[in-house]
C-alpha atoms as a PDB file:
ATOM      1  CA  UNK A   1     110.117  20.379  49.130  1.00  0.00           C
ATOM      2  CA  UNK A   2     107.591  23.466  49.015  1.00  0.00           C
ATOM      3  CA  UNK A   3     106.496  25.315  51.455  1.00  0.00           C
ATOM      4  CA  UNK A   4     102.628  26.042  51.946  1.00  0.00           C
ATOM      5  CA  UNK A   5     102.031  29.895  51.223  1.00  0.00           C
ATOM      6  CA  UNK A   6      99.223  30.973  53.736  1.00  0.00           C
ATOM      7  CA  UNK A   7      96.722  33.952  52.475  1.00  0.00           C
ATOM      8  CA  UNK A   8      95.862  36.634  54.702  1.00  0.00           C
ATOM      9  CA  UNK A   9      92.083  35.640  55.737  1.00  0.00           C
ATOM     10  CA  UNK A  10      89.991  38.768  55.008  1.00  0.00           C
ATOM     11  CA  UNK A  11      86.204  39.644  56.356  1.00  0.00           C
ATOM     12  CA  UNK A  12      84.941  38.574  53.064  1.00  0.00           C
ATOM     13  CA  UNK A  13      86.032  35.356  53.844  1.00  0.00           C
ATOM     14  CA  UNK A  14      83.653  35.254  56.650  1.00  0.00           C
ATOM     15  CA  UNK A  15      86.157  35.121  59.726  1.00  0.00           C
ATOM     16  CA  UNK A  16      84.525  38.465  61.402  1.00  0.00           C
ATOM     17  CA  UNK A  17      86.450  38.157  65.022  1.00  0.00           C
ATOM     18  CA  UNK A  18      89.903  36.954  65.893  1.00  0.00           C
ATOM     19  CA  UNK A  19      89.036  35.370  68.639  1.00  0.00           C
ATOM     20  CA  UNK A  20      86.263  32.808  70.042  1.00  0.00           C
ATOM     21  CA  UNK A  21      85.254  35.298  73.353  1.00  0.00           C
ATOM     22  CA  UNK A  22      84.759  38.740  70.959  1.00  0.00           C
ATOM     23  CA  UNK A  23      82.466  36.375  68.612  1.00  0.00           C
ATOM     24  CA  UNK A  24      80.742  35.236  72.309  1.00  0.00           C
ATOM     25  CA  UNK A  25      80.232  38.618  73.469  1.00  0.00           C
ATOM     26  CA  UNK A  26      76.842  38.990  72.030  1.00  0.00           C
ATOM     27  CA  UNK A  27      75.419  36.181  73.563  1.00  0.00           C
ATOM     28  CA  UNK A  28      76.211  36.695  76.758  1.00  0.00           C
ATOM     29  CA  UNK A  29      75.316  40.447  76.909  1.00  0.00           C
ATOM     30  CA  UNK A  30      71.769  39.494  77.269  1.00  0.00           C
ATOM     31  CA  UNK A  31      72.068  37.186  79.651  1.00  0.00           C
ATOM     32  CA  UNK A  32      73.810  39.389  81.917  1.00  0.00           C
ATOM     33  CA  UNK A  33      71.225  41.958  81.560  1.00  0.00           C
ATOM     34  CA  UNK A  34      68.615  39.646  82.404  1.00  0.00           C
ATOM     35  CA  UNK A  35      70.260  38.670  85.551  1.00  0.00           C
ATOM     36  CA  UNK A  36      70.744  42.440  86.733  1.00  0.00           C
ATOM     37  CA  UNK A  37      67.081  43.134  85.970  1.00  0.00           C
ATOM     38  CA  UNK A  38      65.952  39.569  87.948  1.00  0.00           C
ATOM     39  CA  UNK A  39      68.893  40.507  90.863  1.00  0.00           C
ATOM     40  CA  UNK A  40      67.329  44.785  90.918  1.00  0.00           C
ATOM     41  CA  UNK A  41      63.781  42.944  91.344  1.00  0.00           C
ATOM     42  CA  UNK A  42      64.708  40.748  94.498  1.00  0.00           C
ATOM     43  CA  UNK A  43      66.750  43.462  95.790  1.00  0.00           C
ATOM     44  CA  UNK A  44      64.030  45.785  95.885  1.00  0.00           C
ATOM     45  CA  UNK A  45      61.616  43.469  96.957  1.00  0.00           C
ATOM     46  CA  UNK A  46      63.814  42.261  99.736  1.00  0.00           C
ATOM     47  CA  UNK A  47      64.496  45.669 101.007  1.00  0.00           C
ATOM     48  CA  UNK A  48      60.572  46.554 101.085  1.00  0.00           C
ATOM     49  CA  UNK A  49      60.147  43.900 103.492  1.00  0.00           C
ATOM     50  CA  UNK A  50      56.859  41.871 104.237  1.00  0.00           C
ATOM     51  CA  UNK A  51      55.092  44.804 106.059  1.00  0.00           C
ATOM     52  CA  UNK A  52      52.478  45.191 103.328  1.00  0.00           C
ATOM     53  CA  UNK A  53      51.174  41.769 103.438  1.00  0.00           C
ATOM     54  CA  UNK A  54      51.406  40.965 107.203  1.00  0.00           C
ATOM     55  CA  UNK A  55      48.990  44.057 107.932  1.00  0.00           C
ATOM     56  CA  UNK A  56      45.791  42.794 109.445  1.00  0.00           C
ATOM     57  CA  UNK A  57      43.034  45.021 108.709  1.00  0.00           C
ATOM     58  CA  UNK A  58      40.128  44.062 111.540  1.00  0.00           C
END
């Protein structure tokens, strides 16, 4: 009986990350900057309040 000999897989092999989250990582990154710049725009706009466009000007 043999025994399978397993090679060491190399970059050039095209295996670039060990592990399925560190290859993932790049596609969420932008997502979560998108959602901090959406969440920085309602949290400013809640905190300005809806003075400016309840003003009556007679």
């Amino acid at each position: 009986m043999t025994v399978p000999v397993t090679m060491p897989v190399s970059v050039a092999d095209g295996v670039l990350a060990a592990h399925p989250l560190i290859s993932a990582v790049p596609f969420f990154v932008p997502t979560f900057v998108v959602v901090a710049v959406i969440a920085v725009v309602v949290w400013r706009d809640r905190r300005r309040g809806d003075d400016e466009e309840t003003r009556d000007i007679t």
